[in-house]
PDB file of N, CA and C in Angstrom:
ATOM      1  N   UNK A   1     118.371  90.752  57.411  1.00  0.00           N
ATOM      2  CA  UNK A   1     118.980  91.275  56.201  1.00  0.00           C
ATOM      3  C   UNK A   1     118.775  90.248  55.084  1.00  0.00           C
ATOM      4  N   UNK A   2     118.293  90.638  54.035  1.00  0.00           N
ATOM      5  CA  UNK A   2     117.729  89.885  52.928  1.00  0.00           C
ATOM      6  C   UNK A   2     119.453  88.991  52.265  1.00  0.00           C
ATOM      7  N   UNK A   3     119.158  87.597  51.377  1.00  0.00           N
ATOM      8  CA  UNK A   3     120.348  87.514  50.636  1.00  0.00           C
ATOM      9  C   UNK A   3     121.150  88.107  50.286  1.00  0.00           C
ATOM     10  N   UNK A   4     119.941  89.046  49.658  1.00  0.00           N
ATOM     11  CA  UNK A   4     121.037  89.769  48.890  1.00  0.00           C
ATOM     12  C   UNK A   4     122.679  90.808  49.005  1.00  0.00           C
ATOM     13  N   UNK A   5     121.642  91.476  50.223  1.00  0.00           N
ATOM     14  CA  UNK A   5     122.183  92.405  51.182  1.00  0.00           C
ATOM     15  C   UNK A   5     123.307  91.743  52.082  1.00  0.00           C
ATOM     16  N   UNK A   6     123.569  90.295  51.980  1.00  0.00           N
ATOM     17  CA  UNK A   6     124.575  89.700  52.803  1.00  0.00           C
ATOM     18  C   UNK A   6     125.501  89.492  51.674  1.00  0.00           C
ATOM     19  N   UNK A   7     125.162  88.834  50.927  1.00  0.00           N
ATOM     20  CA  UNK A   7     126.136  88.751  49.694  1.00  0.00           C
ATOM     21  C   UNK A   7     126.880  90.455  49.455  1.00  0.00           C
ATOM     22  N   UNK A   8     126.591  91.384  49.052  1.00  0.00           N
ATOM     23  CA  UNK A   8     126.623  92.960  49.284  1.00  0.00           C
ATOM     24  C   UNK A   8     127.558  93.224  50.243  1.00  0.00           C
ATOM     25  N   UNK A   9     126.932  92.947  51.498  1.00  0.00           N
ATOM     26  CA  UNK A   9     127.797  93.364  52.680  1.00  0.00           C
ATOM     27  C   UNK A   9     129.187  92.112  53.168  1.00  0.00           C
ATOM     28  N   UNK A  10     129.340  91.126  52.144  1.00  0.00           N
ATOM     29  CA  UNK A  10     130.345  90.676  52.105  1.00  0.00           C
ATOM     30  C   UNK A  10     131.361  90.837  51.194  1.00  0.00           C
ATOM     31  N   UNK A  11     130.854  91.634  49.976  1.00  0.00           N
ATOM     32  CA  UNK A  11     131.698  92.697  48.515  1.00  0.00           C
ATOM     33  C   UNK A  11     131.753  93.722  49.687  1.00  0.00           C
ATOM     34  N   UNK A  12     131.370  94.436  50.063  1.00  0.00           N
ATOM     35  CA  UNK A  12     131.877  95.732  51.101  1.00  0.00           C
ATOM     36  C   UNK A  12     132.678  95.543  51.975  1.00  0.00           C
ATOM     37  N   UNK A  13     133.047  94.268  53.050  1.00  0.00           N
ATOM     38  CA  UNK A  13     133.855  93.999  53.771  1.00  0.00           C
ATOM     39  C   UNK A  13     135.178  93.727  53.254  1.00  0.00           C
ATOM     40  N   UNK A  14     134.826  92.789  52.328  1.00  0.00           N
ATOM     41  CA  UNK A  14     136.191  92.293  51.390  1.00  0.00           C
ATOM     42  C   UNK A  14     137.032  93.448  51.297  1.00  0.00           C
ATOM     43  N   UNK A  15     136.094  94.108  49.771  1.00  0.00           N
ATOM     44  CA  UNK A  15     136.856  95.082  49.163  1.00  0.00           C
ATOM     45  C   UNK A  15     137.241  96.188  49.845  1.00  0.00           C
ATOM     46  N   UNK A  16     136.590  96.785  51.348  1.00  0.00           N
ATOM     47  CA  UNK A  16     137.758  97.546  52.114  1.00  0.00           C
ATOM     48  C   UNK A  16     139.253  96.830  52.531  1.00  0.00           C
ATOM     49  N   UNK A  17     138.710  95.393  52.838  1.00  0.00           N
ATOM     50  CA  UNK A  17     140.348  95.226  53.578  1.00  0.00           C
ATOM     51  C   UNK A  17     141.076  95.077  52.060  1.00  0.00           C
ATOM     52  N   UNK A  18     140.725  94.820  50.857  1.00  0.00           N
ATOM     53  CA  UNK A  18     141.428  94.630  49.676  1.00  0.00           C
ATOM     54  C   UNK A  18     142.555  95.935  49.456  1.00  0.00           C
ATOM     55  N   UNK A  19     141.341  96.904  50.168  1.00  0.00           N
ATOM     56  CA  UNK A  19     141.694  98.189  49.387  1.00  0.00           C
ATOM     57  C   UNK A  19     142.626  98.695  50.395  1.00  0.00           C
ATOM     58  N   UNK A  20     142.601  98.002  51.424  1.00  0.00           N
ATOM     59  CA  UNK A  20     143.224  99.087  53.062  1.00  0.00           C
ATOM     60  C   UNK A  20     142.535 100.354  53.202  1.00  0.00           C
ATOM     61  N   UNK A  21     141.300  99.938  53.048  1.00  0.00           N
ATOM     62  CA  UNK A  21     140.018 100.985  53.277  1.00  0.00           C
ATOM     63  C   UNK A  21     139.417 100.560  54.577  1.00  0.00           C
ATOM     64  N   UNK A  22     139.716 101.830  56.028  1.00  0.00           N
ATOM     65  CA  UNK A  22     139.056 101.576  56.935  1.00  0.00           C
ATOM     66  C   UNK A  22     137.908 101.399  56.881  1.00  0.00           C
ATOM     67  N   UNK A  23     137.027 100.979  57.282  1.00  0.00           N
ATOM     68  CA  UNK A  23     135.480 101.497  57.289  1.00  0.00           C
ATOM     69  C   UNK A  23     134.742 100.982  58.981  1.00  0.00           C
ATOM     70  N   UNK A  24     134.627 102.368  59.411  1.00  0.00           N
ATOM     71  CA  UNK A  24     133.903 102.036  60.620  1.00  0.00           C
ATOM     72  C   UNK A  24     132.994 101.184  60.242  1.00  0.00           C
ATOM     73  N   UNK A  25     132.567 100.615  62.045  1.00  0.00           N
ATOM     74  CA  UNK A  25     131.453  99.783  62.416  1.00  0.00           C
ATOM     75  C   UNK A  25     130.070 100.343  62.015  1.00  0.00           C
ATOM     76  N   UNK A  26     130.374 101.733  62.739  1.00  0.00           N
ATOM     77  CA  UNK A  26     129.007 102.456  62.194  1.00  0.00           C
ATOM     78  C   UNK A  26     128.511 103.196  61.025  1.00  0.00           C
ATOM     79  N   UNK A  27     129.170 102.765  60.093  1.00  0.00           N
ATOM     80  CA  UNK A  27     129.205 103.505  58.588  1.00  0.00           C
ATOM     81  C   UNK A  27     128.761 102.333  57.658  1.00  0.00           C
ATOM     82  N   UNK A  28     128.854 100.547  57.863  1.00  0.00           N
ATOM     83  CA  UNK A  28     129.099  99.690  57.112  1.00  0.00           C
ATOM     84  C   UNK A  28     127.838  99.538  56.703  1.00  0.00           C
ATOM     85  N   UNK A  29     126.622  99.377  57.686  1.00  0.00           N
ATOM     86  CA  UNK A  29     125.331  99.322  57.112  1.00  0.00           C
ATOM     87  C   UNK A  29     124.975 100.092  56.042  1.00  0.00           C
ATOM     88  N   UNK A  30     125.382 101.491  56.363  1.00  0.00           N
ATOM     89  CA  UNK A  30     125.110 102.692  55.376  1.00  0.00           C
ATOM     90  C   UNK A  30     125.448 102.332  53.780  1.00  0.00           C
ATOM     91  N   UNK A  31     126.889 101.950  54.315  1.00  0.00           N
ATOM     92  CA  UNK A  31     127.011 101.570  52.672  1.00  0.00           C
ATOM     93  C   UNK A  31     126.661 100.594  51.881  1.00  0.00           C
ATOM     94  N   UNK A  32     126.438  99.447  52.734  1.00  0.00           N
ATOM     95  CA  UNK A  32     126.020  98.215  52.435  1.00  0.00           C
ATOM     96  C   UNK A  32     124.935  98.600  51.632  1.00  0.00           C
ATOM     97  N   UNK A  33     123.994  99.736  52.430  1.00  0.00           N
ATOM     98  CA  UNK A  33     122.360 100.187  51.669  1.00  0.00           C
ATOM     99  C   UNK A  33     122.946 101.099  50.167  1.00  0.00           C
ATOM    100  N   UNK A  34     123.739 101.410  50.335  1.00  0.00           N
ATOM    101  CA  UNK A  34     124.329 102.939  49.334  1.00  0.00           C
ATOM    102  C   UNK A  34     124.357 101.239  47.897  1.00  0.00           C
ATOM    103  N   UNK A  35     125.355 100.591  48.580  1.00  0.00           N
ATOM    104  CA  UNK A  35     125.991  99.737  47.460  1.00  0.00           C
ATOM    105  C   UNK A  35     124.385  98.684  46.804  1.00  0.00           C
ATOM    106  N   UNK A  36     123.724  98.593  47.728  1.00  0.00           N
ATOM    107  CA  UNK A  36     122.705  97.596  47.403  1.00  0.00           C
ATOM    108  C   UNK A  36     121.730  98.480  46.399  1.00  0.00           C
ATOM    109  N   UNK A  37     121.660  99.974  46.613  1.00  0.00           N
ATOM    110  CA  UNK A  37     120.933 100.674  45.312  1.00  0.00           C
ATOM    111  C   UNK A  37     121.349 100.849  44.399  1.00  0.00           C
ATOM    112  N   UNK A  38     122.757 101.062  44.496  1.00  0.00           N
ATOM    113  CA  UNK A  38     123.754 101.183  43.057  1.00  0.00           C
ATOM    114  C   UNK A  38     123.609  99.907  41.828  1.00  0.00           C
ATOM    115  N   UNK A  39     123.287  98.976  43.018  1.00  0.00           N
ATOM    116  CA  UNK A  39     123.109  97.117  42.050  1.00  0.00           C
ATOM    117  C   UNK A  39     121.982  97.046  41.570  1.00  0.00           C
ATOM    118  N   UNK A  40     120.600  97.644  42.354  1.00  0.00           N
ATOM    119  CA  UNK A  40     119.347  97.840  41.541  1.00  0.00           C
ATOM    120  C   UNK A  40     119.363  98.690  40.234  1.00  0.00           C
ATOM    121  N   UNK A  41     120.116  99.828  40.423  1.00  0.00           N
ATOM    122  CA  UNK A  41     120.472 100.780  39.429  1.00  0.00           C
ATOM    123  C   UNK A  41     120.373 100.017  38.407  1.00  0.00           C
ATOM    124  N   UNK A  42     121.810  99.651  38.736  1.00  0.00           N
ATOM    125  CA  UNK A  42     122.771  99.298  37.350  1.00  0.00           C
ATOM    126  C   UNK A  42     121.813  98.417  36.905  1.00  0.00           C
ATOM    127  N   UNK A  43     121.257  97.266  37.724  1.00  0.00           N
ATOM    128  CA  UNK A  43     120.736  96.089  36.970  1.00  0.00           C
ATOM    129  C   UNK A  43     119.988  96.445  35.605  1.00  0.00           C
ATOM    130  N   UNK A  44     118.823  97.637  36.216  1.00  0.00           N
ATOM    131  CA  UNK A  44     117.827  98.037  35.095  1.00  0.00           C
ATOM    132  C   UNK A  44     118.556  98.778  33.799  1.00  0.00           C
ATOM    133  N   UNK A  45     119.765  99.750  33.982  1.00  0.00           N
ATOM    134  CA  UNK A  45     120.385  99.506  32.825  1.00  0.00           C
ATOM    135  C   UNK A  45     121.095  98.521  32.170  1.00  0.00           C
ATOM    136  N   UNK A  46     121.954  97.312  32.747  1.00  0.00           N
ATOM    137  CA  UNK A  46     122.394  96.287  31.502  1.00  0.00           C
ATOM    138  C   UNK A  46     121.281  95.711  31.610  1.00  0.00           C
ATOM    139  N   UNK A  47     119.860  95.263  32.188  1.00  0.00           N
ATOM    140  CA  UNK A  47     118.854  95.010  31.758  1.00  0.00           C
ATOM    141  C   UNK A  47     118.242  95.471  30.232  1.00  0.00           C
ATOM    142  N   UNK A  48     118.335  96.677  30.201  1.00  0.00           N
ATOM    143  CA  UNK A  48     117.812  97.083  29.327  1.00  0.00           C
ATOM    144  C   UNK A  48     118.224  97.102  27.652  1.00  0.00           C
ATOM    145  N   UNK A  49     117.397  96.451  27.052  1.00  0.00           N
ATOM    146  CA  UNK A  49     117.549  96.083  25.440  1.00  0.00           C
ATOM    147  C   UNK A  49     117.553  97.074  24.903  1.00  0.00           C
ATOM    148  N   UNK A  50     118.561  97.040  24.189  1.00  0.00           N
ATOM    149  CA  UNK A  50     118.435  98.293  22.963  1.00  0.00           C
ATOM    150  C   UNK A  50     118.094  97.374  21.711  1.00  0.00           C
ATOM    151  N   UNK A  51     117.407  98.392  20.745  1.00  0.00           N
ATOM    152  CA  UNK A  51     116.862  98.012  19.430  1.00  0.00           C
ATOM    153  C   UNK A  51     117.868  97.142  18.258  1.00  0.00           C
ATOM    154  N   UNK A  52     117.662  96.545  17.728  1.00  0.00           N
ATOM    155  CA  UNK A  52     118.739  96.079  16.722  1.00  0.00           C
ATOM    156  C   UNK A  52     119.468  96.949  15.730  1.00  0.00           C
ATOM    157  N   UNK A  53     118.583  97.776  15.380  1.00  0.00           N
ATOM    158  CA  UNK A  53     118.911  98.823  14.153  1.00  0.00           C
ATOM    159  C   UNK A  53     119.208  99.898  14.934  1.00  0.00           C
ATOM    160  N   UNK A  54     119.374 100.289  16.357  1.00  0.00           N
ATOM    161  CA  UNK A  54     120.213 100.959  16.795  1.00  0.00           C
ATOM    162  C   UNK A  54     121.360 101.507  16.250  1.00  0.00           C
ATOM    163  N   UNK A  55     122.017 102.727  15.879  1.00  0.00           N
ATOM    164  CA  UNK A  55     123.431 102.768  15.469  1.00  0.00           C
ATOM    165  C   UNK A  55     124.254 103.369  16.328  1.00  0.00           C
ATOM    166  N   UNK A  56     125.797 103.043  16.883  1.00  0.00           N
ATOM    167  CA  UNK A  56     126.895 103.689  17.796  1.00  0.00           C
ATOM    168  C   UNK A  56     126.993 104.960  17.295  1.00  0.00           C
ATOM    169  N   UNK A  57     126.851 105.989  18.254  1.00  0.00           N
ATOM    170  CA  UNK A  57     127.423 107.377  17.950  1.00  0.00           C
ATOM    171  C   UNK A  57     128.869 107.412  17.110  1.00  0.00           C
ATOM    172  N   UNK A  58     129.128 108.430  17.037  1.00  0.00           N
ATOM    173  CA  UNK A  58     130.075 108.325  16.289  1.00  0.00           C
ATOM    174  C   UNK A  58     130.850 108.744  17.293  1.00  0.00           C
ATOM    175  N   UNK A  59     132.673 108.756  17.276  1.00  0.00           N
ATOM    176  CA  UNK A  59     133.594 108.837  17.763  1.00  0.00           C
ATOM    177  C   UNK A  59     134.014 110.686  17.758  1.00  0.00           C
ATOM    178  N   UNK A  60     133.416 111.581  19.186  1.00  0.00           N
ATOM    179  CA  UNK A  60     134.143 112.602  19.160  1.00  0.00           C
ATOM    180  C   UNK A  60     135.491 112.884  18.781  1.00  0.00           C
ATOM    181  N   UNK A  61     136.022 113.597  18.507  1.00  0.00           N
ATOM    182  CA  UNK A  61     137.461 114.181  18.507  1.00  0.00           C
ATOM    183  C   UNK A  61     137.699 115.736  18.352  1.00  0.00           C
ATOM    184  N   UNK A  62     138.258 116.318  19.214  1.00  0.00           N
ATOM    185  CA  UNK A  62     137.849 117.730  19.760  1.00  0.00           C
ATOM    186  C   UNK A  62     139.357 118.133  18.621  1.00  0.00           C
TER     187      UNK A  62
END
């Protein structure tokens, strides 16, 4: 199992007993993989630069 994926599968262990979240033996890998794509995800979006002259939407209000 790569670094990364240990670091990962030690945020997954934690944060069940944090949470008093069982998590089977045989489910932990699964998520460990679920949680380790979610981190590639995300990375490439706060990776990603937005333009300077970008402007914030404006504020709905229904």
């Amino acid at each position: 199992m790569p670094e990364e994926n240990l670091n990962i599968a030690q945020y997954v262990e934690q944060t069940a007993q944090l949470i008093d979240l069982p998590l089977a033996p045989e489910y932990q890998l699964n998520v460990v993989e679920n949680f380790a794509k979610i981190a590639a995800i995300a990375t490439l979006v706060v990776e990603f630069t937005l333009p300077e002259d970008i402007e914030l939407a404006p504020v709905f209000e229904p």
